[in-house]
PDB file of N, CA and C in Angstrom:
ATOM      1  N   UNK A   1      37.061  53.203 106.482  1.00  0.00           N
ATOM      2  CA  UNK A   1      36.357  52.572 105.380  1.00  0.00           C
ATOM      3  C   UNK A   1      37.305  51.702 104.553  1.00  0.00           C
ATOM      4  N   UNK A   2      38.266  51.913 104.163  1.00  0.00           N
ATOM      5  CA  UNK A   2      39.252  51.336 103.503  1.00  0.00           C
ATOM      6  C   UNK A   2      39.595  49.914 104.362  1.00  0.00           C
ATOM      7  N   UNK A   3      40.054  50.297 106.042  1.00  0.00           N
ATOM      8  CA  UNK A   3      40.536  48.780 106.147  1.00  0.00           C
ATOM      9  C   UNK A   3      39.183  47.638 106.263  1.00  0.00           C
ATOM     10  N   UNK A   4      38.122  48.241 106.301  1.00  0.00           N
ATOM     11  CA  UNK A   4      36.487  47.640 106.192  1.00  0.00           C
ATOM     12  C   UNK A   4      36.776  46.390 105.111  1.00  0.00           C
ATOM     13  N   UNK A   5      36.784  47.196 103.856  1.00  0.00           N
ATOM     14  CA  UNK A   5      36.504  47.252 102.077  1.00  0.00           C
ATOM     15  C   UNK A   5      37.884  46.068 102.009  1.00  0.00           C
ATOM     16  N   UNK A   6      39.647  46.274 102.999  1.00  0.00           N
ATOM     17  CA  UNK A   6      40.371  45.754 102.877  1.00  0.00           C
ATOM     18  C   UNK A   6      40.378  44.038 103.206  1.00  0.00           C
ATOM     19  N   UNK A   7      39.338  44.450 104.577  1.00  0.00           N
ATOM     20  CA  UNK A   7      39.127  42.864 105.423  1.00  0.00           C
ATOM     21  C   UNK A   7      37.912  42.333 104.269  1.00  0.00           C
ATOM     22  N   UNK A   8      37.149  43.176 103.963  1.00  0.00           N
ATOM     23  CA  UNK A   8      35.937  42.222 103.413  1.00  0.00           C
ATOM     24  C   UNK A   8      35.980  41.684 101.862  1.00  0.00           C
ATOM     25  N   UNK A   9      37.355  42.154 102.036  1.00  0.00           N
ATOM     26  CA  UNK A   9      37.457  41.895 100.043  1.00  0.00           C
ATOM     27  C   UNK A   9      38.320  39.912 100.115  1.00  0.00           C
ATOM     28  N   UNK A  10      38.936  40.082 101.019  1.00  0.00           N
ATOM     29  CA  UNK A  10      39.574  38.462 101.249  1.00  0.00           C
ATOM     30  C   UNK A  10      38.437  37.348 101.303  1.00  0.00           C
ATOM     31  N   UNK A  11      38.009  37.375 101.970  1.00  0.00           N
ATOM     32  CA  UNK A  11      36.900  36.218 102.216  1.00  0.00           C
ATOM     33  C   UNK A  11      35.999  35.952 100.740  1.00  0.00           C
ATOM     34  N   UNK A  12      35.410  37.593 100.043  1.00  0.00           N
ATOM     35  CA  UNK A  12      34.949  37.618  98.456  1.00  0.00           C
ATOM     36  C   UNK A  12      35.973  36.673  97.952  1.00  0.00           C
ATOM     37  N   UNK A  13      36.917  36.815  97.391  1.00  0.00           N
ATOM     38  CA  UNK A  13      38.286  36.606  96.693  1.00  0.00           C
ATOM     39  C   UNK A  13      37.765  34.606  97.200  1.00  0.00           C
ATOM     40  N   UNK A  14      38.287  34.334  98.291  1.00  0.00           N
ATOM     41  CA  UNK A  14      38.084  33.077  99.072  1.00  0.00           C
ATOM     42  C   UNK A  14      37.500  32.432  98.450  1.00  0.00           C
ATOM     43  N   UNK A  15      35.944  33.278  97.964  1.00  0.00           N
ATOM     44  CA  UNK A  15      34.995  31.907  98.246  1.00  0.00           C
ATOM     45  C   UNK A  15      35.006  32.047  96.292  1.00  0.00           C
ATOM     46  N   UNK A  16      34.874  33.471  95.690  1.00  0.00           N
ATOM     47  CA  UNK A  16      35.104  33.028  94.475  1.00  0.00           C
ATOM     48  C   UNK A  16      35.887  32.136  93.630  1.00  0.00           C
ATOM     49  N   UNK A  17      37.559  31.992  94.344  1.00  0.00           N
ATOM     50  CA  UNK A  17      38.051  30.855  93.567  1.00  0.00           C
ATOM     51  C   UNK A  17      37.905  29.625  94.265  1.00  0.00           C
ATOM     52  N   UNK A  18      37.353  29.518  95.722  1.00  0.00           N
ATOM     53  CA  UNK A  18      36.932  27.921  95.455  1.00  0.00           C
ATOM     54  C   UNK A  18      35.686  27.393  94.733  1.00  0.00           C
ATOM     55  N   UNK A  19      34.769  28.729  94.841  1.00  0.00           N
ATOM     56  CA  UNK A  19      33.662  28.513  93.784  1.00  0.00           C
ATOM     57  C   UNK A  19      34.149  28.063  92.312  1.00  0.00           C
ATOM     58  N   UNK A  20      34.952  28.801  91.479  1.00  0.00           N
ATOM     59  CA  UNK A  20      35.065  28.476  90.431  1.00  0.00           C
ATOM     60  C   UNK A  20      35.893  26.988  90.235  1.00  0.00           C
ATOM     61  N   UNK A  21      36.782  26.750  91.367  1.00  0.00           N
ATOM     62  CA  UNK A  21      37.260  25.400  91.295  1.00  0.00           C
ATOM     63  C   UNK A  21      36.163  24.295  91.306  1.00  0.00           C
ATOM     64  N   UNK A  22      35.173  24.555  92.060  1.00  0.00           N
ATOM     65  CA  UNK A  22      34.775  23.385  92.313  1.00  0.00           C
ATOM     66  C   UNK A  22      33.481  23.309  91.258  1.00  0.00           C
ATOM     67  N   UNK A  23      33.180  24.271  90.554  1.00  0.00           N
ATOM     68  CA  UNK A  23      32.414  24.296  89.411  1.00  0.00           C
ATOM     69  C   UNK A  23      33.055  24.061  88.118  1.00  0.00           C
ATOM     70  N   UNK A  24      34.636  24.007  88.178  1.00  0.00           N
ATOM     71  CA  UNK A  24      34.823  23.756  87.085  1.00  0.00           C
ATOM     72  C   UNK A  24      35.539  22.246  87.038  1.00  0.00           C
ATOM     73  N   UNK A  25      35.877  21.852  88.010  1.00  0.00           N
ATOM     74  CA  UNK A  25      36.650  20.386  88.554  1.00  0.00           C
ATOM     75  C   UNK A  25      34.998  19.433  88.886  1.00  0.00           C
ATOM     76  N   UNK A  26      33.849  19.559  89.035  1.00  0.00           N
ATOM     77  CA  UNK A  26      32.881  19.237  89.303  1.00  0.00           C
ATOM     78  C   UNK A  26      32.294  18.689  87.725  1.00  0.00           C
ATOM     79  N   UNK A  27      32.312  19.377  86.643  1.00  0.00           N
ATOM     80  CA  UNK A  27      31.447  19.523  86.077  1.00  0.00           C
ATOM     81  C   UNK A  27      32.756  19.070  85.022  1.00  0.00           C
ATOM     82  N   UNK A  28      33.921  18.216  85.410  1.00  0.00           N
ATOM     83  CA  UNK A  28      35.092  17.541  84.592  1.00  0.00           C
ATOM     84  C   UNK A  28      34.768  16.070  84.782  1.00  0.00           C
ATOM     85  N   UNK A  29      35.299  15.463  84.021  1.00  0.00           N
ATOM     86  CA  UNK A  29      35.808  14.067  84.324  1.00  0.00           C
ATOM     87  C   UNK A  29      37.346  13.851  84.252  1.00  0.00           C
ATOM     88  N   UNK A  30      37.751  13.143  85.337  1.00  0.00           N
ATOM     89  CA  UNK A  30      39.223  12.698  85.386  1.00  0.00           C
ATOM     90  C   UNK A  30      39.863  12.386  83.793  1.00  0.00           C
ATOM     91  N   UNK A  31      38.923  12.058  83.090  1.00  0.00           N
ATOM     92  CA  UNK A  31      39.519  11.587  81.577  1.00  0.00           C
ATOM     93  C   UNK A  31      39.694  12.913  81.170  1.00  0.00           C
ATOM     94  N   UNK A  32      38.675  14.231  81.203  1.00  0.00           N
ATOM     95  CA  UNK A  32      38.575  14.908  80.500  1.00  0.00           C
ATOM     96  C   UNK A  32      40.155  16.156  81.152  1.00  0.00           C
ATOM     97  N   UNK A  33      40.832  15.923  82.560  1.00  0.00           N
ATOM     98  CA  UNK A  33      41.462  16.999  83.014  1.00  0.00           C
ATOM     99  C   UNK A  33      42.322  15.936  82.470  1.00  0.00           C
ATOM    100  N   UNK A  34      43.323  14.810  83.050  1.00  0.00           N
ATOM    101  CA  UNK A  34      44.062  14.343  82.534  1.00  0.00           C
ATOM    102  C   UNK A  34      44.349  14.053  80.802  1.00  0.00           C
ATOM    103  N   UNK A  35      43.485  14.155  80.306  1.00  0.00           N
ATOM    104  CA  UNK A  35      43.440  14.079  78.720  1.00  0.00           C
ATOM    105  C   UNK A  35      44.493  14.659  78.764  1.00  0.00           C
ATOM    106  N   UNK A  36      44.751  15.921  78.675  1.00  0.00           N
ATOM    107  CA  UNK A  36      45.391  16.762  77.782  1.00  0.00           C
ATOM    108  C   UNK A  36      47.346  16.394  78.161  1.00  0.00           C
ATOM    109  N   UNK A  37      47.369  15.574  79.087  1.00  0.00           N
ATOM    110  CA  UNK A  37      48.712  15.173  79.710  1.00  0.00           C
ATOM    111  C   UNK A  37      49.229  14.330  78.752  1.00  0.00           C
ATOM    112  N   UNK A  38      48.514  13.593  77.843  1.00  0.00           N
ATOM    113  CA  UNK A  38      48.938  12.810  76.541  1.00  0.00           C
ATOM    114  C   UNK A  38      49.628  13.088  75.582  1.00  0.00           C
ATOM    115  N   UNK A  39      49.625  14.929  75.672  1.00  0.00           N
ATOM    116  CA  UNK A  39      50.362  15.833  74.791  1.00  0.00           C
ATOM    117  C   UNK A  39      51.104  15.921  75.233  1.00  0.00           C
ATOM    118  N   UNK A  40      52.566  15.718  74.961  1.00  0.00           N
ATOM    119  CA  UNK A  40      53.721  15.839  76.041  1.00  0.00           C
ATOM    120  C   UNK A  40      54.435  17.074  75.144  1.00  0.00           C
ATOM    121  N   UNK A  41      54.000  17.452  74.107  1.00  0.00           N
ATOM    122  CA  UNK A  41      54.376  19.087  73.626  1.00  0.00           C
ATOM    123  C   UNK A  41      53.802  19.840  74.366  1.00  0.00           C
ATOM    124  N   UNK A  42      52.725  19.748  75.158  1.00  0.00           N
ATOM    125  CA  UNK A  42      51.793  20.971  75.635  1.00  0.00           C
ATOM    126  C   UNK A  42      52.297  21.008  76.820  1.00  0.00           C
ATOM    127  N   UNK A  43      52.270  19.641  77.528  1.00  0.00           N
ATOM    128  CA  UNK A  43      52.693  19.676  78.991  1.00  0.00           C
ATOM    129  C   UNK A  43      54.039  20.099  79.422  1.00  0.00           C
ATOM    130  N   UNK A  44      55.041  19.954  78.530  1.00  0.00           N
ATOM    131  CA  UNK A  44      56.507  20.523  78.857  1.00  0.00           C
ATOM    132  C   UNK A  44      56.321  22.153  78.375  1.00  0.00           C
ATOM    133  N   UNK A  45      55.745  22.257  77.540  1.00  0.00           N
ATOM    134  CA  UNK A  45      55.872  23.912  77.468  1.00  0.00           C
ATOM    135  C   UNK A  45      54.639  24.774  78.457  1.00  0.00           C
ATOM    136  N   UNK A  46      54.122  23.968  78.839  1.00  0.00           N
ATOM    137  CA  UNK A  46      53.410  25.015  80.238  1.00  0.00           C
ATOM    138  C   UNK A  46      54.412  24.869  81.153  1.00  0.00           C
ATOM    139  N   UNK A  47      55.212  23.767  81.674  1.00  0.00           N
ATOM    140  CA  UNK A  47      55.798  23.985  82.935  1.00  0.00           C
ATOM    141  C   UNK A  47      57.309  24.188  82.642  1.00  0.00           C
ATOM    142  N   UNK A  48      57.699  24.752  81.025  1.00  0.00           N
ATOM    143  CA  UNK A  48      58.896  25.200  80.788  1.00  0.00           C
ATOM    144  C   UNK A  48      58.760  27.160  80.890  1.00  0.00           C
ATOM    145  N   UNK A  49      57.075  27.142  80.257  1.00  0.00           N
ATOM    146  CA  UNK A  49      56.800  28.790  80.712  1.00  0.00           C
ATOM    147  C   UNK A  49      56.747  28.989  81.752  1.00  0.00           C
ATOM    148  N   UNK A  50      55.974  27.600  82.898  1.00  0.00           N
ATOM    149  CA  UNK A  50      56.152  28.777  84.232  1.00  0.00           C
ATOM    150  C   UNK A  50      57.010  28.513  85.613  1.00  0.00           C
ATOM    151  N   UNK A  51      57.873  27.586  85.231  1.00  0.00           N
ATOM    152  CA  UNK A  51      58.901  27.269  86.070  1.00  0.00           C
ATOM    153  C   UNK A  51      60.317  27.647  85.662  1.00  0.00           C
ATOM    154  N   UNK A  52      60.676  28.243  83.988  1.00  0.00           N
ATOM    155  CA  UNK A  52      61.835  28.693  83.509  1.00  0.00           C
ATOM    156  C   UNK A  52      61.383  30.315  82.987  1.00  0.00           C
ATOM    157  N   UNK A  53      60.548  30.465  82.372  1.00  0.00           N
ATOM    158  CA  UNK A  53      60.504  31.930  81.475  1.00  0.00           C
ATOM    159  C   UNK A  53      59.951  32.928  82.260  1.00  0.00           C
ATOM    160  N   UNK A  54      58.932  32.566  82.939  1.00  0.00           N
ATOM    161  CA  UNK A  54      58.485  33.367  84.344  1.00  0.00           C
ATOM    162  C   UNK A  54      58.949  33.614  85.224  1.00  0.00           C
ATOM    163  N   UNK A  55      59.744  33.108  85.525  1.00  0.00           N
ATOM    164  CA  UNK A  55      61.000  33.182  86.730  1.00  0.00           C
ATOM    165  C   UNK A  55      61.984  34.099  86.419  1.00  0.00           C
ATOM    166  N   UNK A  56      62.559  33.815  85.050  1.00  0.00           N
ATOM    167  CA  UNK A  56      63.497  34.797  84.515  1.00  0.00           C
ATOM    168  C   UNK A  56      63.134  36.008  84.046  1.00  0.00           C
ATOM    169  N   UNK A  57      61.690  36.075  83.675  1.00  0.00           N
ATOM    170  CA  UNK A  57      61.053  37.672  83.265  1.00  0.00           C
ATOM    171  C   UNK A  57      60.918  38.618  84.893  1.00  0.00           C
ATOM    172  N   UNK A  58      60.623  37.152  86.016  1.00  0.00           N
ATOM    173  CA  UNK A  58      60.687  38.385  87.222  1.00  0.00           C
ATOM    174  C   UNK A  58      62.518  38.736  87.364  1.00  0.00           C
ATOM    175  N   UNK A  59      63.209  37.828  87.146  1.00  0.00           N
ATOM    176  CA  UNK A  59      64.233  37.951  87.473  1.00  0.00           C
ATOM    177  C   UNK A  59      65.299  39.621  87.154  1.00  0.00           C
ATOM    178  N   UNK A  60      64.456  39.405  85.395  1.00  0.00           N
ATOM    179  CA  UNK A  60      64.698  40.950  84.710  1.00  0.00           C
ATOM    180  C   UNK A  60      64.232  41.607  84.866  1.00  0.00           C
ATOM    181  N   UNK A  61      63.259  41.674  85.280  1.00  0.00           N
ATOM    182  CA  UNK A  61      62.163  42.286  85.536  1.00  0.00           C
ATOM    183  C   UNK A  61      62.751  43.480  87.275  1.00  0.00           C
ATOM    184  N   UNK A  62      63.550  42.579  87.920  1.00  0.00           N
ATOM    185  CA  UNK A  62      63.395  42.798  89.518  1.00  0.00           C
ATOM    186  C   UNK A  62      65.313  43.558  88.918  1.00  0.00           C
ATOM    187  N   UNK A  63      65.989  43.443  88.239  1.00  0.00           N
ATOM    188  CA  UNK A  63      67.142  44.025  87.500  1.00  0.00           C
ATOM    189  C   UNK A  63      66.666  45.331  86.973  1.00  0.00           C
ATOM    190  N   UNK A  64      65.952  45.133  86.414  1.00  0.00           N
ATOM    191  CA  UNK A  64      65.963  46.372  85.461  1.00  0.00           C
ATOM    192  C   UNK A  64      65.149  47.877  86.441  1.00  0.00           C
ATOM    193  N   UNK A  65      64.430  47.105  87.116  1.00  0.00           N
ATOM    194  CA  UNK A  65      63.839  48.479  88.499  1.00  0.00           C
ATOM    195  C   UNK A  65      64.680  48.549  89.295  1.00  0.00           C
ATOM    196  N   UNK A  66      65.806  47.709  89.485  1.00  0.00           N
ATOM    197  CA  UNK A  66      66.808  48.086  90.422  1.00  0.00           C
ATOM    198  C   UNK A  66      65.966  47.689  91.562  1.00  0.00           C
ATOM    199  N   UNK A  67      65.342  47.028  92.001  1.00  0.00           N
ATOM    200  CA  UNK A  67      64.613  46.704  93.190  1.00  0.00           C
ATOM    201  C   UNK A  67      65.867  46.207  94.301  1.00  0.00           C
ATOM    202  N   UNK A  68      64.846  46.214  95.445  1.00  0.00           N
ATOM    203  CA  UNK A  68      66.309  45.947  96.939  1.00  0.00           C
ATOM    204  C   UNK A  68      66.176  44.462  97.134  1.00  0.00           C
ATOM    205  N   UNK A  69      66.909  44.311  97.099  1.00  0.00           N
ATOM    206  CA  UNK A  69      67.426  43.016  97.751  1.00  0.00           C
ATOM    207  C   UNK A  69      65.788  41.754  98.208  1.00  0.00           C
ATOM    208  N   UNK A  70      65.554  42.527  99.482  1.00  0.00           N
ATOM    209  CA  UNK A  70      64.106  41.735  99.770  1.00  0.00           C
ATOM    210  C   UNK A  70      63.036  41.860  98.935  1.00  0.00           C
ATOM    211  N   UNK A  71      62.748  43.110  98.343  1.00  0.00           N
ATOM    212  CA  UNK A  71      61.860  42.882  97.047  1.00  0.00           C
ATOM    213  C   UNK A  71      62.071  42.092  95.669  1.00  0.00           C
ATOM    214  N   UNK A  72      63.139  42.057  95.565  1.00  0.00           N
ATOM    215  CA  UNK A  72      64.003  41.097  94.449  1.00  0.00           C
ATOM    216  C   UNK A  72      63.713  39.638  94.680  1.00  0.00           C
ATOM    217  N   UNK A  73      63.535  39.270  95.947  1.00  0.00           N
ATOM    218  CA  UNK A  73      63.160  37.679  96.176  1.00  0.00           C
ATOM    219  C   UNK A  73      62.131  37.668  96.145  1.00  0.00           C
ATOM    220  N   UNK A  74      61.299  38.508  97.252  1.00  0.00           N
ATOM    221  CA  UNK A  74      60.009  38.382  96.597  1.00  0.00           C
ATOM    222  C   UNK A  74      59.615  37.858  95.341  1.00  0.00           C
ATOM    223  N   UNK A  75      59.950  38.771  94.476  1.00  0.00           N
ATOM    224  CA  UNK A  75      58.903  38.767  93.275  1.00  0.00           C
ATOM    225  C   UNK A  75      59.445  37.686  92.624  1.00  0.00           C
ATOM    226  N   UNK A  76      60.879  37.309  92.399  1.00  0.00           N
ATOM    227  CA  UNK A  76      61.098  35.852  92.078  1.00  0.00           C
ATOM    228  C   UNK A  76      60.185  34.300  92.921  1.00  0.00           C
ATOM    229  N   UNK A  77      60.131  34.337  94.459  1.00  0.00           N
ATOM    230  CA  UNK A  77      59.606  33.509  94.617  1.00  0.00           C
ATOM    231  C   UNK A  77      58.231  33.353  94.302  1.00  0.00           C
ATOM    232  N   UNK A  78      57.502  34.913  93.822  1.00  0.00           N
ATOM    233  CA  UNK A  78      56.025  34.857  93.757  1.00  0.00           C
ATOM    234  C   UNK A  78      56.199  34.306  91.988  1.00  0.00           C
ATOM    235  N   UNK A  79      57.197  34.372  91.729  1.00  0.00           N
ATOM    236  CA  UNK A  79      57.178  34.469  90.089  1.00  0.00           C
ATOM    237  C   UNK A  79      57.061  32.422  90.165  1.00  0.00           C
ATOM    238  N   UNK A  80      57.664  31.975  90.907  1.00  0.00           N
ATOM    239  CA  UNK A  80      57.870  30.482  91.138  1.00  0.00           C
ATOM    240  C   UNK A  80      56.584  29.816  91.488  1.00  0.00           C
ATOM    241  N   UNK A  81      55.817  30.186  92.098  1.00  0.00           N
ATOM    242  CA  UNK A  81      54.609  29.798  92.348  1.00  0.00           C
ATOM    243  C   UNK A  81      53.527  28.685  91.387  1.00  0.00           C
ATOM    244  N   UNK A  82      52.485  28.467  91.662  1.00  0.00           N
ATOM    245  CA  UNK A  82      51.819  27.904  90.876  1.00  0.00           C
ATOM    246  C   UNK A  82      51.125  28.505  90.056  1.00  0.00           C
ATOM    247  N   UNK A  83      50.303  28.085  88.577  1.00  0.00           N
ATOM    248  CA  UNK A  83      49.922  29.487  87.774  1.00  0.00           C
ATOM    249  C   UNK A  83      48.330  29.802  88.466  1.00  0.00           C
ATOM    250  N   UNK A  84      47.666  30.663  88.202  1.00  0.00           N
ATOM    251  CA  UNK A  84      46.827  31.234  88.585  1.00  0.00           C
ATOM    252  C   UNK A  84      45.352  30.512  88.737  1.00  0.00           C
ATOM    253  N   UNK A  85      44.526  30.852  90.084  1.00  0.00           N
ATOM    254  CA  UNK A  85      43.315  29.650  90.239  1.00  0.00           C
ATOM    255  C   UNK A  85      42.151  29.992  89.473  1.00  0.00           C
ATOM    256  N   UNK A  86      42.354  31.073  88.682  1.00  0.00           N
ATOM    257  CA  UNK A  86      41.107  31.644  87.996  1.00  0.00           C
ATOM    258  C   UNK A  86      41.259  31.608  87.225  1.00  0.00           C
ATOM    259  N   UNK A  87      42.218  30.778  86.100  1.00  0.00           N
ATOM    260  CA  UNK A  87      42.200  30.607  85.110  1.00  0.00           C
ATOM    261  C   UNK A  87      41.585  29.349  84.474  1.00  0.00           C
ATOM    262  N   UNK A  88      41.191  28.912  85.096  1.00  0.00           N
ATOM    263  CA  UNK A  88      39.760  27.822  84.781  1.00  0.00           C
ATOM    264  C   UNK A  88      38.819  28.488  84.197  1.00  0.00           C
ATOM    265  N   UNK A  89      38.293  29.628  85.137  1.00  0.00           N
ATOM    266  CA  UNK A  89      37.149  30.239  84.904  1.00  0.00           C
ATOM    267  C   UNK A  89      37.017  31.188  83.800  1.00  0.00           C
ATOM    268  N   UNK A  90      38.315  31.810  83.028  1.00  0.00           N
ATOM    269  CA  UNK A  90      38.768  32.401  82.501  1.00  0.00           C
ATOM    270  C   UNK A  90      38.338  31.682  80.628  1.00  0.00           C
ATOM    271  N   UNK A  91      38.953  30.277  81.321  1.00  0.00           N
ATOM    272  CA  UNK A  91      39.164  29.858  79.784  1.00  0.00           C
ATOM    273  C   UNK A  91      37.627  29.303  79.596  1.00  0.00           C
ATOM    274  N   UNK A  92      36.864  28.945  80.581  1.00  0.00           N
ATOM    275  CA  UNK A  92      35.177  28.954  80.827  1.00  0.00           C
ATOM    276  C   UNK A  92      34.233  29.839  80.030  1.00  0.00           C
ATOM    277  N   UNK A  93      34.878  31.354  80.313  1.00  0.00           N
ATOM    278  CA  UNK A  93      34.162  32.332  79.879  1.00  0.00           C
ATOM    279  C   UNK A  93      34.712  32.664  78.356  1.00  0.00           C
ATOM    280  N   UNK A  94      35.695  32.161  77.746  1.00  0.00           N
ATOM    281  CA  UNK A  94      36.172  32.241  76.329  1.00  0.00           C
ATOM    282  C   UNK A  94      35.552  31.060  75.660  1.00  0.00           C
ATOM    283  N   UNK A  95      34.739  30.048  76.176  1.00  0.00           N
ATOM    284  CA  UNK A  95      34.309  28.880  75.707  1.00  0.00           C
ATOM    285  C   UNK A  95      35.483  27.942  74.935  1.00  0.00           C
ATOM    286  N   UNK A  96      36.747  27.645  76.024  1.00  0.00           N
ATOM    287  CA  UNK A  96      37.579  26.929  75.341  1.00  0.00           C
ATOM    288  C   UNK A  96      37.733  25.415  75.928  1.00  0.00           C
ATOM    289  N   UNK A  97      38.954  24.872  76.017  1.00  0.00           N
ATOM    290  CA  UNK A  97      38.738  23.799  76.657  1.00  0.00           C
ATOM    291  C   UNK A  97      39.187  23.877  77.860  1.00  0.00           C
ATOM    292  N   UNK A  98      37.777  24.102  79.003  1.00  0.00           N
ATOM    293  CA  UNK A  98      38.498  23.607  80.481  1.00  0.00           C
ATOM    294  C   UNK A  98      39.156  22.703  81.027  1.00  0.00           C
ATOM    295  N   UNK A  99      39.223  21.306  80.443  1.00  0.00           N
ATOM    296  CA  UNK A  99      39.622  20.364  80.340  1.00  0.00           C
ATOM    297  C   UNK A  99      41.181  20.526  80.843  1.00  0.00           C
ATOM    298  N   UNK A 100      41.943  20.918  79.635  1.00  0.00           N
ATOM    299  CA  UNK A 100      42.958  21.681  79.463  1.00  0.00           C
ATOM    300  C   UNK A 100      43.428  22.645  80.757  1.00  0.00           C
ATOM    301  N   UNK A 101      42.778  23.475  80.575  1.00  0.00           N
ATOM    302  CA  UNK A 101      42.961  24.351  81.541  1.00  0.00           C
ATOM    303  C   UNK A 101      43.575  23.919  83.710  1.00  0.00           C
ATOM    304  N   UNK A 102      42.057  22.778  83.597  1.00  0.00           N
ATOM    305  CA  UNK A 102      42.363  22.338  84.777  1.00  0.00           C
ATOM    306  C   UNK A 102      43.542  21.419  84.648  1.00  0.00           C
ATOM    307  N   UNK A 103      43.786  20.338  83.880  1.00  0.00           N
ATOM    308  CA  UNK A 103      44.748  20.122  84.020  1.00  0.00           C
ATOM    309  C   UNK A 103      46.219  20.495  83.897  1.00  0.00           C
ATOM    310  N   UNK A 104      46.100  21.883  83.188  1.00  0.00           N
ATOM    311  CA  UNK A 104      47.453  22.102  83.840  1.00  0.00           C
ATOM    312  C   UNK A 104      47.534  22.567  84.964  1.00  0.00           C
ATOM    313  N   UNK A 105      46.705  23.323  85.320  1.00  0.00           N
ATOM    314  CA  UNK A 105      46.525  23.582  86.626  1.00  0.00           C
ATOM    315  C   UNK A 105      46.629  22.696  88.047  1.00  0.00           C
ATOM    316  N   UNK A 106      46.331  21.501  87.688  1.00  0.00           N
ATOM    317  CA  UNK A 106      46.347  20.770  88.669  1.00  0.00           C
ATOM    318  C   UNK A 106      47.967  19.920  88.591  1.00  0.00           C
ATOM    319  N   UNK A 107      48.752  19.882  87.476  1.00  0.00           N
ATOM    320  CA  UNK A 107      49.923  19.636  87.237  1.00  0.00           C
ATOM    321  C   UNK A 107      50.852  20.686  87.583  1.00  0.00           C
ATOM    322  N   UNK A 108      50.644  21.781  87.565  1.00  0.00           N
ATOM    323  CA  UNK A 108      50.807  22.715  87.820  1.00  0.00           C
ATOM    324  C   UNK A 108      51.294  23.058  89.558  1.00  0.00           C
ATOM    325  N   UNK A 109      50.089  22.899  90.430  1.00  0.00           N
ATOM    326  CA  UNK A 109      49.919  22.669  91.754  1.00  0.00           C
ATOM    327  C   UNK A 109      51.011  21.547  91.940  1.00  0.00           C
ATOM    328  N   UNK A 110      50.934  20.855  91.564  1.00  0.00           N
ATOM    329  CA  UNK A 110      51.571  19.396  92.208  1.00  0.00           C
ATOM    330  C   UNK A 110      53.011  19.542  91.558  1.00  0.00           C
ATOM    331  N   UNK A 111      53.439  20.021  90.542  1.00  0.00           N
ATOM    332  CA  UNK A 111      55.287  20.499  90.373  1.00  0.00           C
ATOM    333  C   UNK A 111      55.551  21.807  91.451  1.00  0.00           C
ATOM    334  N   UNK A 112      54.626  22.454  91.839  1.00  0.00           N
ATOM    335  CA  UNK A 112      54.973  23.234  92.531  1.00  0.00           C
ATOM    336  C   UNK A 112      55.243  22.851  94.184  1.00  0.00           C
ATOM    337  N   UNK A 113      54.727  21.830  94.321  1.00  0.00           N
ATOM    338  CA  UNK A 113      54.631  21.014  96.101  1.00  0.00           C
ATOM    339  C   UNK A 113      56.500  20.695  95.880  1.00  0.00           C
ATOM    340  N   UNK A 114      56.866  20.096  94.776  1.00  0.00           N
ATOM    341  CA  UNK A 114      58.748  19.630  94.466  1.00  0.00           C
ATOM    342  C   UNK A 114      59.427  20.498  94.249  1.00  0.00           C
ATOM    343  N   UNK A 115      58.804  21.821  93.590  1.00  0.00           N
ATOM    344  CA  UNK A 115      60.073  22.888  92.926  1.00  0.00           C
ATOM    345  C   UNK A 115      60.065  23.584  94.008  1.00  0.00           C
TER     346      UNK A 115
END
């Protein structure tokens, strides 16, 4: 039952965040995701939190458990990654600005294709 629940939970997962992408990138305008890139206070401190402070919290993070060697990269390279795809939907359900949201997200994605 478990590896059932294990296989059938991926494909859920799948289709929910391309669902929420494409409901929330759908229902944007290019003015409205790029807007927020005009702020160049906002835009350097999202990709100073998650390309410098996130990296270094796994870094202490993977120090302070004493983790081995291969788990230690791990969680740094997962820490490097892009930020999370459900956070569109997130800031959706707080009624804030998706706008925002997707675009860092999508700035986000695309520093992560170079770093």
């Amino acid at each position: 039952m478990h590896e059932f629940m294990t296989q059938a939970f991926t494909p859920v997962v799948l289709v929910y965040l391309v669902g929420t992408m494409l409901a929330s990138g759908l229902s944007l305008t290019p003015a409205q995701i790029f807007g927020p890139f005009r702020n160049v206070r906002l835009t350097l401190s999202a990709a100073v939190g998650n390309y410098v402070l996130v990296p270094l919290i796994a870094l202490l993070l993977a120090r302070a458990f004493a983790l081995d060697q291969p788990l230690r990269y791990g969680l740094v390279l997962l820490a490097l990654t892009a930020a999370a795809e459900a956070i569109p939907l997130v800031t959706m359900n707080a009624r804030a600005n998706v706008g925002v949201a997707v675009g860092l997200l999508v700035a986000s994605l695309l520093i992560g294709v170079f770093y």
